[in-house]
Protein backbone atom coordinates (compact mmCIF):
# COMPACT_ATOMS: atom_id res chain seq x y z
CA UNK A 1 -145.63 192.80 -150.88
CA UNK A 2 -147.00 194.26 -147.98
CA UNK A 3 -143.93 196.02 -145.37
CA UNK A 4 -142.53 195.04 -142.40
CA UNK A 5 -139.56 195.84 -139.80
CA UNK A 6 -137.20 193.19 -139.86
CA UNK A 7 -134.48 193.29 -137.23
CA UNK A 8 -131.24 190.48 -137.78
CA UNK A 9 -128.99 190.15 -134.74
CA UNK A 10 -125.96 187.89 -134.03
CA UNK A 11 -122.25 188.52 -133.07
CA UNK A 12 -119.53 189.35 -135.14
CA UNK A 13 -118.95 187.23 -138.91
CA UNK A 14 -122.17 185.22 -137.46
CA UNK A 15 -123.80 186.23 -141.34
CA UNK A 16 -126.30 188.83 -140.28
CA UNK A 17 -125.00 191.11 -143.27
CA UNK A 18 -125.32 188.05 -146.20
CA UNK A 19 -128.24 186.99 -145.06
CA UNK A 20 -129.81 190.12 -144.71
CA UNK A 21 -128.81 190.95 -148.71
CA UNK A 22 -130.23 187.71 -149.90
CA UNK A 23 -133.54 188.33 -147.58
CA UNK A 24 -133.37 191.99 -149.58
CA UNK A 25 -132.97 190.59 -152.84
CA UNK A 26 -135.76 187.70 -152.25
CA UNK A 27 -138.45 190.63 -150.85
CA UNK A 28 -137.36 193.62 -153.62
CA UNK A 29 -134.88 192.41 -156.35
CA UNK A 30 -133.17 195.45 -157.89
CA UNK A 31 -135.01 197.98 -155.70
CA UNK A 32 -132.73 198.46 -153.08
CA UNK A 33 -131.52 201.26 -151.04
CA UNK A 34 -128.75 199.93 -149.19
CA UNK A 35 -127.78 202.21 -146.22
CA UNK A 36 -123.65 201.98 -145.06
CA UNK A 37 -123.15 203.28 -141.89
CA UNK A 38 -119.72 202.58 -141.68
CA UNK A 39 -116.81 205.20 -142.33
CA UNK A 40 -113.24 204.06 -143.80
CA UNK A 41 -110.90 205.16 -141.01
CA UNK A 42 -107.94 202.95 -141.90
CA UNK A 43 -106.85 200.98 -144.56
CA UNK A 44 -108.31 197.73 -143.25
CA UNK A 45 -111.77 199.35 -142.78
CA UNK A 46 -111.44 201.05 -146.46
CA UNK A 47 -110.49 197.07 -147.41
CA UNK A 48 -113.95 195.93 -145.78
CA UNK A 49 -115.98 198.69 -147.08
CA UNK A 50 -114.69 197.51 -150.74
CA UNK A 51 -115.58 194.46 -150.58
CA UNK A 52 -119.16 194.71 -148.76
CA UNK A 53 -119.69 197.24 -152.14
CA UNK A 54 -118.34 194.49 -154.80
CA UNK A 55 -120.89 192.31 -152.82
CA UNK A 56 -123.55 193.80 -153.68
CA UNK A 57 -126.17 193.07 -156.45
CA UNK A 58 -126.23 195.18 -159.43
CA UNK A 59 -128.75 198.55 -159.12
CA UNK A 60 -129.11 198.36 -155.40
CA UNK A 61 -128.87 201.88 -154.80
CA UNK A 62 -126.15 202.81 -151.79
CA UNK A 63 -126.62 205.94 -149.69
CA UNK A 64 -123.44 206.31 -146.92
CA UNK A 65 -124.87 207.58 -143.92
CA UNK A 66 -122.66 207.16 -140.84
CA UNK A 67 -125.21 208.92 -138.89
CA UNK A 68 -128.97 210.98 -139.15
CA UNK A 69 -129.88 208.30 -141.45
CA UNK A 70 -133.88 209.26 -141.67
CA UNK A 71 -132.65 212.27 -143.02
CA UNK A 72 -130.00 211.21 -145.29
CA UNK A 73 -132.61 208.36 -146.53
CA UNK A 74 -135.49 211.36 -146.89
CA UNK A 75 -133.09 213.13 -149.69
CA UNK A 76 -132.53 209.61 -151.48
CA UNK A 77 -133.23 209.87 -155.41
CA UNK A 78 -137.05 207.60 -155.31
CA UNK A 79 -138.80 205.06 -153.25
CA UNK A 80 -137.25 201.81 -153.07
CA UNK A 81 -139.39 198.08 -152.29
CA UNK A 82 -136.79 197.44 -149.67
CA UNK A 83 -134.25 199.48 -147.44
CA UNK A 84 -131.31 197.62 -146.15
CA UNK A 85 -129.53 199.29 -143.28
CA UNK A 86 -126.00 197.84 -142.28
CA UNK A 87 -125.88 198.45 -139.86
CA UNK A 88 -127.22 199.58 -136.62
CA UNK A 89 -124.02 198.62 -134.64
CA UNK A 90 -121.84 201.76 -136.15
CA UNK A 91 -124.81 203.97 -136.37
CA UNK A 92 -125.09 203.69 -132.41
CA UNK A 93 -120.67 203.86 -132.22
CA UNK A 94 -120.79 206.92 -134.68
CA UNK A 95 -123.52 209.02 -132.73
CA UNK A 96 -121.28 207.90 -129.25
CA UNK A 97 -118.18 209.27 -131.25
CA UNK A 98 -119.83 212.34 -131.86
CA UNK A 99 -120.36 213.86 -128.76
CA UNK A 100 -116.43 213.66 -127.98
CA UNK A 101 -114.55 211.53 -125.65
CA UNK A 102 -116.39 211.02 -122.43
CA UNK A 103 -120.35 211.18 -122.79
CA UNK A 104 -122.35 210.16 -120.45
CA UNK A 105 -124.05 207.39 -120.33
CA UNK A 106 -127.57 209.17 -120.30
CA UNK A 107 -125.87 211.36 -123.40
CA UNK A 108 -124.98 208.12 -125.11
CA UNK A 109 -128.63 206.71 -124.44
CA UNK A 110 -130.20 209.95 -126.13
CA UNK A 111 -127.79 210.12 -129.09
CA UNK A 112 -128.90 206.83 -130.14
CA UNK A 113 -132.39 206.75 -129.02
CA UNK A 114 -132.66 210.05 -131.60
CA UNK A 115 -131.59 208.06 -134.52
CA UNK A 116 -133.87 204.88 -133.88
CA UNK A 117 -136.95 207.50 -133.31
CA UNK A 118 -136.05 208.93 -136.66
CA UNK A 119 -135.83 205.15 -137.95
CA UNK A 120 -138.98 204.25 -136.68
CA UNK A 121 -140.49 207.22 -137.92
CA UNK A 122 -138.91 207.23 -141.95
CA UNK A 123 -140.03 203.40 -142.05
CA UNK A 124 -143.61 204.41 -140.20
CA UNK A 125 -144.09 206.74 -143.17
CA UNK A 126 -143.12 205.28 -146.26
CA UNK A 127 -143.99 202.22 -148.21
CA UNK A 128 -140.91 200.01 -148.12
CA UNK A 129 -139.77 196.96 -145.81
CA UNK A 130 -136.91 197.71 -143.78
CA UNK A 131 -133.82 194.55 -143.07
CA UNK A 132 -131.99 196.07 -139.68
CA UNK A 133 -128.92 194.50 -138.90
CA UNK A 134 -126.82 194.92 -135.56
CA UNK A 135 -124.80 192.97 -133.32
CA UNK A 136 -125.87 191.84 -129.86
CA UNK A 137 -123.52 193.14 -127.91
CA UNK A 138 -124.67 191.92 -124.48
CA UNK A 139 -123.64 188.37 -124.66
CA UNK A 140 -119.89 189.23 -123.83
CA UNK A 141 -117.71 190.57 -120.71
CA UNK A 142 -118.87 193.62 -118.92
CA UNK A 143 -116.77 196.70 -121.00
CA UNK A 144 -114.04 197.62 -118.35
CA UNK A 145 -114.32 201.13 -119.17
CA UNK A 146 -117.44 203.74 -119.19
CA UNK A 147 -117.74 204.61 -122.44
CA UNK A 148 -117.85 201.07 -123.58
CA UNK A 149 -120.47 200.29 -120.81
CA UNK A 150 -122.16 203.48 -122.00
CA UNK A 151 -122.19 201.78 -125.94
CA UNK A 152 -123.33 198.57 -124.56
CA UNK A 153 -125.84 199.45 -122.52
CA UNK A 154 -127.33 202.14 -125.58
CA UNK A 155 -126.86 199.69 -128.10
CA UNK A 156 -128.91 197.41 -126.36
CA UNK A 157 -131.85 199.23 -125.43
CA UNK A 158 -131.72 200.20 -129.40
CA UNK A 159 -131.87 196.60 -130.11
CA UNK A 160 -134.89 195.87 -127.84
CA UNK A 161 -136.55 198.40 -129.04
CA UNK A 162 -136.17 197.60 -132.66
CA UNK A 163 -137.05 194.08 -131.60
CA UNK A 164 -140.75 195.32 -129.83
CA UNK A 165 -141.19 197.23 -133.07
CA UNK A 166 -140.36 194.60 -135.42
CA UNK A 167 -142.23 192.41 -137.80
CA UNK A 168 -140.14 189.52 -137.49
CA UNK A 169 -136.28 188.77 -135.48
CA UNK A 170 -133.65 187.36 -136.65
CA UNK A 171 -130.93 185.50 -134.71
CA UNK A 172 -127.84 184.74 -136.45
CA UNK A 173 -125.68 181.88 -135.26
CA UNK A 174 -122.56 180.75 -137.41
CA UNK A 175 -124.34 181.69 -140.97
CA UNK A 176 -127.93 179.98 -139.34
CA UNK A 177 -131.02 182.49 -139.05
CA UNK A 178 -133.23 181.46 -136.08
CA UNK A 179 -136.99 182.91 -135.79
CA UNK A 180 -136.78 184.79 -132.38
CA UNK A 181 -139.73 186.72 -133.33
């Protein structure tokens, strides 16, 4: 198996995370590194987190990094076939978060740009294919407030330039992958 970028975008419960586990376990079977980006700030959130971790097939190895995921990933116990991030949507929120309560929008843009460099860079250097998910987040009302604007906008610049990088796009539509790339 030869690597390659794989980006999967869609909107919220459109499937991107199931089908990007199956497209895992298809490409690398038990060699996994699954990457959770999320972070259980309620009970509702600790409820989701529980279940995406019962989900998942048995030996996938999961690393939690909310944020500085290249680095995170480089300290990971071995190589894996496949790495499985999930996903780039709270990666971008978390680094926002991070730099307090109103960041600019050329902050924001930075914040996130630095993680997808180191992205592009861990995958650039090692051996395994790498299943992106995130949410397109530009199909929807203009945020009404700067810092959502700020996310937006960040998020998708991240997103296109996963996409020019990638091997092959993903569009998810109610559970349905579409080629885009």
């Amino acid at each position: 198996m030869s690597k390659e970028l794989i980006l999967i975008l869609g909107g919220a419960r459109s499937g991107k995370s199931a089908h990007a586990e199956k497209l895992a376990l298809e490409l690398a079977g038990p060699d996994v590194i699954y990457i959770a980006t999320a972070q259980a700030f309620d009970d509702e959130m600790r409820e989701r987190i529980a279940a995406h971790r019962a989900g998942r097939p048995t030996g996938w190895r999961t690393l939690e990094a909310p944020s500085l995921v290249a680095a995170a990933l480089s300290e990971a116990i071995g190589p894996a076939r496949a790495v499985l991030l999930d996903c780039l949507t709270l990666l971008a929120s978390n680094a926002l978060l991070a730099l307090g309560d109103e960041p600019s929008a050329r902050a924001a843009e930075a914040a996130v740009d630095a993680e997808v460099s180191a992205l592009l860079a861990a995958y650039h250097a090692g051996s395994a294919t790498w299943i992106v998910v995130s949410n397109e987040v530009g199909l929807g009302l203009v945020p009404p407030y700067p810092l959502g604007r700020a996310y937006r906008d960040a998020l998708g610049r991240a997103n296109q330039r996963l996409a020019a990088a990638a091997d092959r796009v993903l569009f998810m539509v109610a559970g349905l992958p579409l080629a885009v790339k």
